[in-house]
C-alpha atoms as a PDB file:
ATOM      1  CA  UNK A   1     -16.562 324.197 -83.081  1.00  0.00           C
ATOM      2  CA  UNK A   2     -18.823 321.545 -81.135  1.00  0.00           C
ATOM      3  CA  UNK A   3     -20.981 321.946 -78.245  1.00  0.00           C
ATOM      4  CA  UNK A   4     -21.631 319.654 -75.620  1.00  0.00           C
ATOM      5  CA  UNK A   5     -25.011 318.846 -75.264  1.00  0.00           C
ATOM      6  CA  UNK A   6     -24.855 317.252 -71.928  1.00  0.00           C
ATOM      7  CA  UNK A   7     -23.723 313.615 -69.928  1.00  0.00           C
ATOM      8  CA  UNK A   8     -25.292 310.041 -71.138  1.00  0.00           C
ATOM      9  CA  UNK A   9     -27.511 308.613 -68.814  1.00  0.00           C
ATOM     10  CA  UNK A  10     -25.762 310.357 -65.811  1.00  0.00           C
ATOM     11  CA  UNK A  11     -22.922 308.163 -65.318  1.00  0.00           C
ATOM     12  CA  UNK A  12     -20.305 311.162 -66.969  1.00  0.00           C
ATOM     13  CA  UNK A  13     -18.288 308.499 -68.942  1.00  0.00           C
ATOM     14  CA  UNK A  14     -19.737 309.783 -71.936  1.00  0.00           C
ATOM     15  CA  UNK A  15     -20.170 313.415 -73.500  1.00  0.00           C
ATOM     16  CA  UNK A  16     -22.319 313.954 -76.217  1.00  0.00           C
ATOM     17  CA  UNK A  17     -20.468 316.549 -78.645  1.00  0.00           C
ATOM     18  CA  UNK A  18     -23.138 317.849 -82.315  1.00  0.00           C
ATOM     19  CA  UNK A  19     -21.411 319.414 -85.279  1.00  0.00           C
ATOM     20  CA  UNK A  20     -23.347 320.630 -87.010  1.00  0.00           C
ATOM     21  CA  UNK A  21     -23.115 320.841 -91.314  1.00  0.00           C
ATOM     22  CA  UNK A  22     -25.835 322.226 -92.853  1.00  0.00           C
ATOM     23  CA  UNK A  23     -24.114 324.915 -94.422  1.00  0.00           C
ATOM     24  CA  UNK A  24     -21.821 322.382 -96.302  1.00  0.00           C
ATOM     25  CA  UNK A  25     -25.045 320.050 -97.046  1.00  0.00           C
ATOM     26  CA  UNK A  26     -26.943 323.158 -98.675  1.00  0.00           C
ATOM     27  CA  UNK A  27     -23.882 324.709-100.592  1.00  0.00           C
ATOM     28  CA  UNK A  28     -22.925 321.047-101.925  1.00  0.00           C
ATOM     29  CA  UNK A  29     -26.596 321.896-103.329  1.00  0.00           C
ATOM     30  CA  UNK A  30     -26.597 325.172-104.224  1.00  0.00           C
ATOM     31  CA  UNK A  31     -28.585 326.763-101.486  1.00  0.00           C
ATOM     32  CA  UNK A  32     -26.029 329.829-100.508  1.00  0.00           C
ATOM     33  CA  UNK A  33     -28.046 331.685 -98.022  1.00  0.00           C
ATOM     34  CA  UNK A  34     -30.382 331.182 -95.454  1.00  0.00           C
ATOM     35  CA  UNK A  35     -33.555 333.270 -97.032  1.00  0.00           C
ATOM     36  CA  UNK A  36     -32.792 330.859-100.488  1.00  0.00           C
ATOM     37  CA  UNK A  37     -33.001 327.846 -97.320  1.00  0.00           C
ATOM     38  CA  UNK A  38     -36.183 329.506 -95.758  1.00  0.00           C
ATOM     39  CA  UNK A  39     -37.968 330.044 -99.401  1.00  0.00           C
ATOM     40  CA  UNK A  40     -37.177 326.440-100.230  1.00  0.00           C
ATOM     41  CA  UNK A  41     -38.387 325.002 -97.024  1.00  0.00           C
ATOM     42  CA  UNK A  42     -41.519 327.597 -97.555  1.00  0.00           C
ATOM     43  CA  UNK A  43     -42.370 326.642-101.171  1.00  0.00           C
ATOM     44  CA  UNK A  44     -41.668 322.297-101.074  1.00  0.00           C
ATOM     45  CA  UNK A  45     -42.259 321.425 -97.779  1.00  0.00           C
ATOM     46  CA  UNK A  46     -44.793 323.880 -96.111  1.00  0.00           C
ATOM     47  CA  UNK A  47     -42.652 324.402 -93.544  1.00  0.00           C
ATOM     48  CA  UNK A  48     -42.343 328.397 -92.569  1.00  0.00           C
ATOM     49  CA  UNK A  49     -39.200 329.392 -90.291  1.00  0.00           C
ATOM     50  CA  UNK A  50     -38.377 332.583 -88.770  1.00  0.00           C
ATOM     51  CA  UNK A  51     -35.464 334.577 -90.746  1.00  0.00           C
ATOM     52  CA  UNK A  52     -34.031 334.124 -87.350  1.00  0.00           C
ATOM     53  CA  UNK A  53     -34.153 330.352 -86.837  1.00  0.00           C
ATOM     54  CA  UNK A  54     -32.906 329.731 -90.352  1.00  0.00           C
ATOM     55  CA  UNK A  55     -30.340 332.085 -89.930  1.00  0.00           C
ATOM     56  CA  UNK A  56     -29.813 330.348 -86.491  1.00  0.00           C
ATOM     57  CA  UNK A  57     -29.827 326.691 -88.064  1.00  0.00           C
ATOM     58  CA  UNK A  58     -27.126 328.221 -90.846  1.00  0.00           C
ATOM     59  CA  UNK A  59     -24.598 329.877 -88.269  1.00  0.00           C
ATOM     60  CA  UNK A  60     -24.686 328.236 -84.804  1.00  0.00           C
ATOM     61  CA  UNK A  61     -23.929 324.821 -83.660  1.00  0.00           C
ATOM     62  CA  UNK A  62     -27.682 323.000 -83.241  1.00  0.00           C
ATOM     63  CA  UNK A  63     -28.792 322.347 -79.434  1.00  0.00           C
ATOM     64  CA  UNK A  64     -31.830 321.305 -80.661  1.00  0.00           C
ATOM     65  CA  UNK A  65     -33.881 320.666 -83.847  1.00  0.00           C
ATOM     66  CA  UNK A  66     -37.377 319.647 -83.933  1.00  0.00           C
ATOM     67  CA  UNK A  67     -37.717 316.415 -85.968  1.00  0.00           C
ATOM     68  CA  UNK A  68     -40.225 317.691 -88.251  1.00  0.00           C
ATOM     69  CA  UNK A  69     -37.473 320.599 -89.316  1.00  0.00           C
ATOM     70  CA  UNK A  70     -34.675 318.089 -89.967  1.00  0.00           C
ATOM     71  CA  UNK A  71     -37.145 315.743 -91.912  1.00  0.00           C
ATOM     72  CA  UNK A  72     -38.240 319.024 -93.982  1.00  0.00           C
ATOM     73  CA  UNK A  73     -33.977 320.078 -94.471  1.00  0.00           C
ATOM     74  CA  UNK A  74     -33.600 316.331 -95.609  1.00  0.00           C
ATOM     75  CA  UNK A  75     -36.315 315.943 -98.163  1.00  0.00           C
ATOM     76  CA  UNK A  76     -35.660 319.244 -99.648  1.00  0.00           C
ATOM     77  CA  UNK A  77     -31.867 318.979 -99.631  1.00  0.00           C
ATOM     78  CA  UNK A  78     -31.990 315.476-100.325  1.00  0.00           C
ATOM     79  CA  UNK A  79     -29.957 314.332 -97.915  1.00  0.00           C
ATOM     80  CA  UNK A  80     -29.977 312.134 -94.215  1.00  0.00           C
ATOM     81  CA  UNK A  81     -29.553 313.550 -91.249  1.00  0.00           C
ATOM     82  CA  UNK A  82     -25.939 312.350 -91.322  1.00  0.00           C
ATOM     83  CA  UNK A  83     -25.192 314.632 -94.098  1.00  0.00           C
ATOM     84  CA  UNK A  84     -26.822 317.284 -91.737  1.00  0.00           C
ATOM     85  CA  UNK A  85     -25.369 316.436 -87.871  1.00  0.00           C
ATOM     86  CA  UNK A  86     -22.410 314.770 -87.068  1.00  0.00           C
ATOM     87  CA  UNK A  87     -22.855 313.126 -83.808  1.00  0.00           C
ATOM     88  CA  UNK A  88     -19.449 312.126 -81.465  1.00  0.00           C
ATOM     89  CA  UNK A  89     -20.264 309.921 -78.804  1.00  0.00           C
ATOM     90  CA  UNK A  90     -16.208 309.457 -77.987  1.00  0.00           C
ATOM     91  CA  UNK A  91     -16.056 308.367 -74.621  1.00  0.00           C
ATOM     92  CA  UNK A  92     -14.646 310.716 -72.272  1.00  0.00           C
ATOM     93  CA  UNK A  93     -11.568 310.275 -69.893  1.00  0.00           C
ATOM     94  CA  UNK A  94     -11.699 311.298 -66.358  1.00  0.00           C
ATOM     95  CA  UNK A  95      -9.095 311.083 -63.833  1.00  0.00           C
ATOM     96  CA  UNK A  96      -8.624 307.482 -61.970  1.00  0.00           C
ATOM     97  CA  UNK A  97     -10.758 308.464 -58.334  1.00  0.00           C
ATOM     98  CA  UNK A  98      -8.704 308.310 -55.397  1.00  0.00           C
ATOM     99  CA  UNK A  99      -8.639 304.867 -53.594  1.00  0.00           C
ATOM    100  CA  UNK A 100     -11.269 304.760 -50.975  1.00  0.00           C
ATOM    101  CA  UNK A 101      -9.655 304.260 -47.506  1.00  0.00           C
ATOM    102  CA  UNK A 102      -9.973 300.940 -45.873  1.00  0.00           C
ATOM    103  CA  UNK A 103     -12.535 300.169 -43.551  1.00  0.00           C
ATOM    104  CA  UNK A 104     -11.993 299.670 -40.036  1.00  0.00           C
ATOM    105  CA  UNK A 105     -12.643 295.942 -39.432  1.00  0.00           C
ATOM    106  CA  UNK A 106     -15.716 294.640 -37.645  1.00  0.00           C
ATOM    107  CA  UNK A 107     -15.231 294.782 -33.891  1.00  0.00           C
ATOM    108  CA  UNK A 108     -16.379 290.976 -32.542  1.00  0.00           C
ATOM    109  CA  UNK A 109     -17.296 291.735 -29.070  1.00  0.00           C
ATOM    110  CA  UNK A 110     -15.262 289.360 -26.642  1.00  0.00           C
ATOM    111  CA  UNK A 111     -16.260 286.541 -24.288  1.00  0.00           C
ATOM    112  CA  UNK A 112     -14.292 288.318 -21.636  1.00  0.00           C
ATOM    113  CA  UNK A 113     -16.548 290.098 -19.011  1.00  0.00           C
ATOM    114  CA  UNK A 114     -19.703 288.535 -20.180  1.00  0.00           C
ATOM    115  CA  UNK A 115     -21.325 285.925 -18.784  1.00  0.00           C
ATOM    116  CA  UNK A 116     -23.367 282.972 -19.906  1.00  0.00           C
ATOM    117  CA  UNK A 117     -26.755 283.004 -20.491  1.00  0.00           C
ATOM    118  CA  UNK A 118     -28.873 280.663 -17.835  1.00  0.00           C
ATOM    119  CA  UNK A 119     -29.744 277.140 -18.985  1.00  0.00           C
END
């Protein structure tokens, strides 16, 4: 499952769409639950999480991470933040617009009925 976090630099040709893997990350090294994750992150890196913002981090897709967290989860797991978010900037496609309709042309205003100005 992936979340979109939201449109690049308003123009909507772009959606930005996290994954996020720190589940896989920890089990590839052998952290299996979120309290052996929050201990960890406790104990190396003097970083102290909530149960529920561990447990958070383990289960949902991320909308946000501070950076000090993921640099804590990537020296203690030894990992990048690659290993840890996968990122899809795949443009998006949107429907062609609708041609605009043509403008009426410039009206020149005719000689006819006007008269010259004095010399």
């Amino acid at each position: 499952m992936t979340s979109t976090l939201g449109e690049l630099a308003g123009e909507g040709t772009h959606a930005v769409n996290i994954k996020g893997k720190l589940r896989i990350a920890a089990a590839q090294r052998e952290v299996w639950t979120g309290a052996q994750l929050r201990r960890l992150l406790a104990e190396k890196a003097g970083l102290e999480l909530s149960c529920a913002s561990v447990s958070a981090l383990f289960t949902k897709e991320p909308s946000q991470v501070k950076m000090s967290t993921l640099a804590a989860l990537c020296t203690e797991l030894e990992c990048t933040p690659n290993d840890l978010i996968e990122v899809d900037t795949t443009p998006v496609e949107h429907p062609a617009l609708p041609p605009r309709p043509a403008a009426d042309p410039p009206r020149v205003a005719s000689a006819r009925g006007r008269s010259m100005p004095p010399i």
